[in-house]
Protein backbone atom coordinates (compact mmCIF):
# COMPACT_ATOMS: atom_id res chain seq x y z
CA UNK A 1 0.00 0.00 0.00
CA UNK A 2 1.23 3.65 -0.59
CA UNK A 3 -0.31 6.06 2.31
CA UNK A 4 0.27 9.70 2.24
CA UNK A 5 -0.10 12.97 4.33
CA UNK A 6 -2.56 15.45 2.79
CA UNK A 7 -4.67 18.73 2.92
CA UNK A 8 -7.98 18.28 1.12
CA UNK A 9 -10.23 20.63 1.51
CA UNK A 10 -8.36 22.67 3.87
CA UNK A 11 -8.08 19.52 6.17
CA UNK A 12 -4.98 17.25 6.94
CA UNK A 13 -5.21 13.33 6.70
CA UNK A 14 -3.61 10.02 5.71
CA UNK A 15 -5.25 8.55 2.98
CA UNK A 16 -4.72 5.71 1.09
CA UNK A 17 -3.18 6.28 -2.52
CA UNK A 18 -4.39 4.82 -5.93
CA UNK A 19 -1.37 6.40 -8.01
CA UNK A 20 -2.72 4.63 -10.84
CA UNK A 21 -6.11 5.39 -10.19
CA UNK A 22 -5.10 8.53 -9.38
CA UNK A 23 -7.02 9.34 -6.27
CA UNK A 24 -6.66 8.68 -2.60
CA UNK A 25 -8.85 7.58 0.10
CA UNK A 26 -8.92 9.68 3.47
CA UNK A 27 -8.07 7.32 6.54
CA UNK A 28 -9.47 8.23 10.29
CA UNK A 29 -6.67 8.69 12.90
CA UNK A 30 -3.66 9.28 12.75
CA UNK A 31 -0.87 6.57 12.37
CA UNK A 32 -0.42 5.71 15.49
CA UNK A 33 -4.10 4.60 15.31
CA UNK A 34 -4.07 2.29 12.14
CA UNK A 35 -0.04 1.90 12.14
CA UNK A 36 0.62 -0.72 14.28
CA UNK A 37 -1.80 -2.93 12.72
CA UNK A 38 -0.86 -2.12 9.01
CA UNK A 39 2.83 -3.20 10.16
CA UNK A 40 1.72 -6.24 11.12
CA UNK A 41 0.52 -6.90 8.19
CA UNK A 42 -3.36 -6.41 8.15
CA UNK A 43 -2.94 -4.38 5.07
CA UNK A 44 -5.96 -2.13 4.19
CA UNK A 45 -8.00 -4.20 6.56
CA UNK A 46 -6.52 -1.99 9.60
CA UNK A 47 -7.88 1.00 7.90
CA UNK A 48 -11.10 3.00 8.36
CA UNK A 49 -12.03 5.11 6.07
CA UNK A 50 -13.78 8.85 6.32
CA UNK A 51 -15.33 9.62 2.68
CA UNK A 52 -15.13 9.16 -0.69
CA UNK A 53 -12.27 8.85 -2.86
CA UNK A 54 -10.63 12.02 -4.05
CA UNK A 55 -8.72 12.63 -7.24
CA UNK A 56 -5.25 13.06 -6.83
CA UNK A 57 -4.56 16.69 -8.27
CA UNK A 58 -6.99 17.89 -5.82
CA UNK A 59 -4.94 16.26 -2.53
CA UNK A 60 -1.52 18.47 -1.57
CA UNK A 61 1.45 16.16 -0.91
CA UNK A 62 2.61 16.94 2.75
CA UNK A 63 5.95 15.27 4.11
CA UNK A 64 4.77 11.74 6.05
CA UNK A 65 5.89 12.51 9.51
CA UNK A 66 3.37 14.00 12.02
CA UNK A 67 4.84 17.03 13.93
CA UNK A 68 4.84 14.42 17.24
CA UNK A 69 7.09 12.41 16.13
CA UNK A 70 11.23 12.46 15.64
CA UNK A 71 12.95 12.64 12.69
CA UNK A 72 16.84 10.85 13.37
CA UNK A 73 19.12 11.46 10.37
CA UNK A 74 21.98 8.72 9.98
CA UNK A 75 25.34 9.81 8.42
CA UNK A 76 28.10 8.40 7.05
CA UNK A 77 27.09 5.72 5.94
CA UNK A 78 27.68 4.95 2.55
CA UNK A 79 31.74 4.06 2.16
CA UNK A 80 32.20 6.21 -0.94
CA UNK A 81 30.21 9.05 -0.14
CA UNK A 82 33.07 9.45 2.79
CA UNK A 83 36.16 9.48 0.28
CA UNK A 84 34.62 12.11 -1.59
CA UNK A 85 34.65 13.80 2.00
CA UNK A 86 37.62 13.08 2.76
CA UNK A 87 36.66 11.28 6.09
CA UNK A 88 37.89 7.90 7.59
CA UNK A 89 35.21 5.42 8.23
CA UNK A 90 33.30 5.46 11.26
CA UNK A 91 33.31 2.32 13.72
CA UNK A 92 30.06 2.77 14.58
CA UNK A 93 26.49 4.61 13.04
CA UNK A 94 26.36 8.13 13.59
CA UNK A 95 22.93 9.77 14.41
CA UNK A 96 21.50 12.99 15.25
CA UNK A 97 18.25 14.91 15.06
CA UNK A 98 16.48 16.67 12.40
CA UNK A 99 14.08 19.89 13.64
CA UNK A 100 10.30 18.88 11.98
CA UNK A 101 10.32 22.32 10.81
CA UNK A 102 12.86 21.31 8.46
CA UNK A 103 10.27 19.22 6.40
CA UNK A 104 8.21 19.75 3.36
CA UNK A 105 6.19 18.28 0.82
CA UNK A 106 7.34 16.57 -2.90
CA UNK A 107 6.53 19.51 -4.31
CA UNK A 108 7.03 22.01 -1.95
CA UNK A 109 9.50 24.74 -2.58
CA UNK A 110 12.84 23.92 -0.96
CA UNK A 111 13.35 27.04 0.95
CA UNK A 112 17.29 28.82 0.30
CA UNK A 113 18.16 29.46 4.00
CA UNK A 114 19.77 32.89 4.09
CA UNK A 115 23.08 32.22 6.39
CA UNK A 116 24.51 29.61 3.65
CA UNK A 117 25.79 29.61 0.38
CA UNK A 118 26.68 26.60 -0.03
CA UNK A 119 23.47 24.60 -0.22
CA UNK A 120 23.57 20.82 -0.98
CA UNK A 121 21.20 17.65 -2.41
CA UNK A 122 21.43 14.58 -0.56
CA UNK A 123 19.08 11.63 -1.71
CA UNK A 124 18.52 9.38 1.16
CA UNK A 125 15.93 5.73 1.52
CA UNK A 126 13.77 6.95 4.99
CA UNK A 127 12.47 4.25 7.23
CA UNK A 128 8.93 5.07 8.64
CA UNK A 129 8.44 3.28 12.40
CA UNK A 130 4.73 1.70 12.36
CA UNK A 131 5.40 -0.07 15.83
CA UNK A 132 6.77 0.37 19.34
CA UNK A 133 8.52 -0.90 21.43
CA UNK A 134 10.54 -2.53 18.17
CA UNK A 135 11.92 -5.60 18.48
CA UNK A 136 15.51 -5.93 18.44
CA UNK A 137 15.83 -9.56 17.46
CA UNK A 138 13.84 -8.23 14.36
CA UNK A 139 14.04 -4.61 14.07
CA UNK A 140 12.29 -4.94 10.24
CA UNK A 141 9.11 -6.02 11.72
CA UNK A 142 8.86 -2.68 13.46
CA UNK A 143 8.84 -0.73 9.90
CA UNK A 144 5.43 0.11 8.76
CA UNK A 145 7.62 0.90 5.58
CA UNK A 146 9.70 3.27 3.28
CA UNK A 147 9.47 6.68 1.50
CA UNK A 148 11.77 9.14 -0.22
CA UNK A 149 13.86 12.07 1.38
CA UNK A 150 16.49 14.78 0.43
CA UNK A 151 18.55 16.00 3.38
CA UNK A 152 18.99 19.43 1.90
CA UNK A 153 22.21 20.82 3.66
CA UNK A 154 23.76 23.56 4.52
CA UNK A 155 27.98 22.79 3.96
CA UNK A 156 29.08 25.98 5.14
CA UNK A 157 27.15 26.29 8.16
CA UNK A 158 27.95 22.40 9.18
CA UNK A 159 31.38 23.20 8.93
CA UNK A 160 30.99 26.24 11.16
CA UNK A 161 31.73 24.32 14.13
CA UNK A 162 33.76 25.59 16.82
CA UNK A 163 37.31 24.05 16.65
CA UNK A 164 37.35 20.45 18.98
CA UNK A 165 33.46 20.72 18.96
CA UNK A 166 32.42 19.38 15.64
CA UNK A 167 30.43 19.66 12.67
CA UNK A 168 27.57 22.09 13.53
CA UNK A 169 24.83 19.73 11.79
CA UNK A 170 21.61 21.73 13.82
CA UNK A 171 22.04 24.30 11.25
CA UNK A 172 23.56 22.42 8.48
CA UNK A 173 20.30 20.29 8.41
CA UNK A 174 17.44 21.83 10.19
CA UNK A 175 17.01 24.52 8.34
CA UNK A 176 12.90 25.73 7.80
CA UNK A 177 11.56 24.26 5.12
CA UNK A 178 14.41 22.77 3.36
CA UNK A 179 13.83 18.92 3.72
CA UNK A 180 11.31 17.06 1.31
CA UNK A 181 10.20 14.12 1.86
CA UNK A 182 7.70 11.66 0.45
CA UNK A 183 5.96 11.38 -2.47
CA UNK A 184 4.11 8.77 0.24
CA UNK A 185 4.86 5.91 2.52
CA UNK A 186 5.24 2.33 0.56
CA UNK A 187 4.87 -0.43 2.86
CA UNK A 188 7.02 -3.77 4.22
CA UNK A 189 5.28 -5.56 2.86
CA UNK A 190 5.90 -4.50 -1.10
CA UNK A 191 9.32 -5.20 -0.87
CA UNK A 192 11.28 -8.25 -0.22
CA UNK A 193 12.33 -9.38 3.10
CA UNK A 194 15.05 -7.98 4.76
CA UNK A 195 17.43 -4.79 3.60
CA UNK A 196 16.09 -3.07 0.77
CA UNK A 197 18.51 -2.86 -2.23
CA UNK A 198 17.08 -0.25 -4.54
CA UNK A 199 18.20 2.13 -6.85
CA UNK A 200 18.35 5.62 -5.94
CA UNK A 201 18.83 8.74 -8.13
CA UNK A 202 19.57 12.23 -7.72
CA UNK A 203 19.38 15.29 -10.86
CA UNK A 204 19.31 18.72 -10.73
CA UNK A 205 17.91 20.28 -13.64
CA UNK A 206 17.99 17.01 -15.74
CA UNK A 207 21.64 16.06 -14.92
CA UNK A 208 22.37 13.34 -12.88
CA UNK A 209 24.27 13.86 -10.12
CA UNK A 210 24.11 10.92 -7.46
CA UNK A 211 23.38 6.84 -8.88
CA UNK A 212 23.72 4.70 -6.23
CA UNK A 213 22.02 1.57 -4.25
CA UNK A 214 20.77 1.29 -1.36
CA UNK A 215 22.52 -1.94 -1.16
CA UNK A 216 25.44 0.18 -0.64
CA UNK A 217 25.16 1.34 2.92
CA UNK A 218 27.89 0.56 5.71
CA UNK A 219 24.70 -0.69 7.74
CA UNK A 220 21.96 -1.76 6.82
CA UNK A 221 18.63 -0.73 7.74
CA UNK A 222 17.75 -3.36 10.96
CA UNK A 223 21.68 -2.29 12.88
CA UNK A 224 20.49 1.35 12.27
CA UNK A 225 17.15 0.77 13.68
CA UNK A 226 18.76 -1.46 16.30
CA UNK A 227 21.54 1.11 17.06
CA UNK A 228 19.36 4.11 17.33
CA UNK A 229 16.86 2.56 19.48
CA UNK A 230 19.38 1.45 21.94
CA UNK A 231 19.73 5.11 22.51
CA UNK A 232 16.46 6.39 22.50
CA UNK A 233 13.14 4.40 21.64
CA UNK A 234 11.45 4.76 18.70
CA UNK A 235 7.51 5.80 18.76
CA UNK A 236 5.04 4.93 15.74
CA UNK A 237 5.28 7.89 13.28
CA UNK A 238 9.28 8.29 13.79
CA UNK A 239 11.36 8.36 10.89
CA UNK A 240 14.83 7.52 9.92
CA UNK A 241 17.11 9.05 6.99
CA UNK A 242 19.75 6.35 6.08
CA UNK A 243 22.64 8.39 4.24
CA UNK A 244 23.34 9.02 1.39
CA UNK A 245 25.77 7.72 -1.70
CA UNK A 246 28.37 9.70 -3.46
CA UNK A 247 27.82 12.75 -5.96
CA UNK A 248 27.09 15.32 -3.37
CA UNK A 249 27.47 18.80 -4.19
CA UNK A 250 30.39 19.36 -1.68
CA UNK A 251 32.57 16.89 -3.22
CA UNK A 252 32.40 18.91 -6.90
CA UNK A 253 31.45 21.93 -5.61
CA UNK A 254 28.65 22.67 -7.70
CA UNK A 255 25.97 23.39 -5.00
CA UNK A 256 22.26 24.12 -5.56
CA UNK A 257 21.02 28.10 -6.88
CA UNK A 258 17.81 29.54 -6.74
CA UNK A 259 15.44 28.38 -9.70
CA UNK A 260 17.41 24.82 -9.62
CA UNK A 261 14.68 22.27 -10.00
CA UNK A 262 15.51 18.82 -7.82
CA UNK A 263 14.62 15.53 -8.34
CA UNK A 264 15.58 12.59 -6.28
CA UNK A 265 14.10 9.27 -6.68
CA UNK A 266 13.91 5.56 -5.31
CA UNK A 267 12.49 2.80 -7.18
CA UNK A 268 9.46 0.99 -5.91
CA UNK A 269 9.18 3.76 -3.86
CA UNK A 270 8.56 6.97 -5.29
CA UNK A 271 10.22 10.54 -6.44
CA UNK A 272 10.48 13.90 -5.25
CA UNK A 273 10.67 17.19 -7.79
CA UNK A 274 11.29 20.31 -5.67
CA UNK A 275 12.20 23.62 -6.71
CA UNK A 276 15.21 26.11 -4.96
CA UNK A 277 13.92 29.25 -3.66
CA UNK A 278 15.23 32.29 -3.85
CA UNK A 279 17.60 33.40 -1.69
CA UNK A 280 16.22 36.54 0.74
């Protein structure tokens, strides 16, 4: 199933998406309602629905994540995406938190924050939580399933860091309104068991600027979840961005202008096509 975030008619819901169709189906509750039983795998049978079926064009894409809930971003963790960084590999995941501010829509207008100039594209496979508390033996089972994100960041600003402190990655990656994410949430159970391996793309104006796999990352989806958790629990609703392959505007320095139209995509999952802002 593919369930998205929406405003129809002035009013936000999940709904249940026919892309083919082209309409979607508002859902009562939010997903910490219906979640848990969709990640189990009841499928649309764990889903109540409020009206009629509404055509597609007249539904507004929001980003999947309810304002409750977290949003943990996981770095470094494709192996190439670090030599074009110049940075030795990790021992362990890196996490940190993104502000929910930060997030918009497919289509939304990425937002140019006004302290950088150096703004980057990262494409990035996000985990959606559907169940708590997960289940460390089997940290999949927790996953109500998988949409598409773009950690949008800010390279001059995360490198702003105090010397000894660190990479300043609140304001490299928090900015307002400079995250998509979506198109919609594709669930567990469309995919086959165990680590996704899927193709992920990333153009800017038609040129293609990151190709990579999913397949790719230094760990995988469950030792994330597992890693993260250990640390602080995960709720229904939470989401996790899983890093991001090589091609990144930092390593060329060709970073993203105003006007620059972005698309990042995943297959089986879904795209993204955002627009850069101008600056202000």
């Amino acid at each position: 199933m593919k369930l998205a975030r929406c405003v129809i008619d002035k009013a936000i819901t999940w709904t249940l998406v026919d892309p083919d169709a082209k309409i979607v189906r508002p859902i009562e509750g939010s997903v910490a309602a219906w979640g848990p039983e969709v990640t189990r795998g009841e499928g649309a049978r764990a889903l109540r629905f409020t009206g009629a079926a509404v055509p597609l064009d007249q539904a507004t894409l929001l980003a999947p994540v309810e304002p409750i809930n977290r949003v943990v971003v996981a770095g470094a963790n494709y192996a190439r995406h670090l030599v074009e960084f110049g940075v030795a590999p990790p021992e362990q995941p890196i996490a940190f938190l993104k502000a929910n501010g930060a997030l918009i829509g497919a289509h939304d207008e990425i937002r140019y924050p006004p302290l950088t100039r150096e703004l980057d594209y990262e494409v990035e496979l996000v985990v959606v939580m559907g169940a708590a508390p997960m289940s460390h033996d089997d940290p999949l089972a927790s996953v109500l399933g998988y949409t598409v994100g773009n950690d949008v960041s800010a390279r001059d600003l995360q490198r702003s860091g105090p010397p000894g402190i660190g990479m300043d990655l609140f304001a490299a990656k928090s900015q307002d309104r400079s995250t998509p994410i979506g198109p919609w949430v594709v669930t567990r159970d469309e995919f086959p068991a165990g680590h996704p391996a899927l193709r992920m793309t990333l153009h800017v104006n038609g040129e293609k600027r990151q190709d990579g796999s999913t397949g790719d990352m230094t760990w995988d989806v469950p030792n994330l979840l597992r890693f993260i958790d250990e640390r602080s629990s995960f709720a229904c609703g939470d989401v996790v961005f899983t890093g991001t392959p090589e091609g990144v505007g930092q390593a060329s320095g060709r970073y993203l202008n105003p006007g620059d139209v972005v698309e990042a995509r995943i297959e089986g999952v879904g795209a993204l096509r955002n627009v850069i802002g101008a600056r202000r």
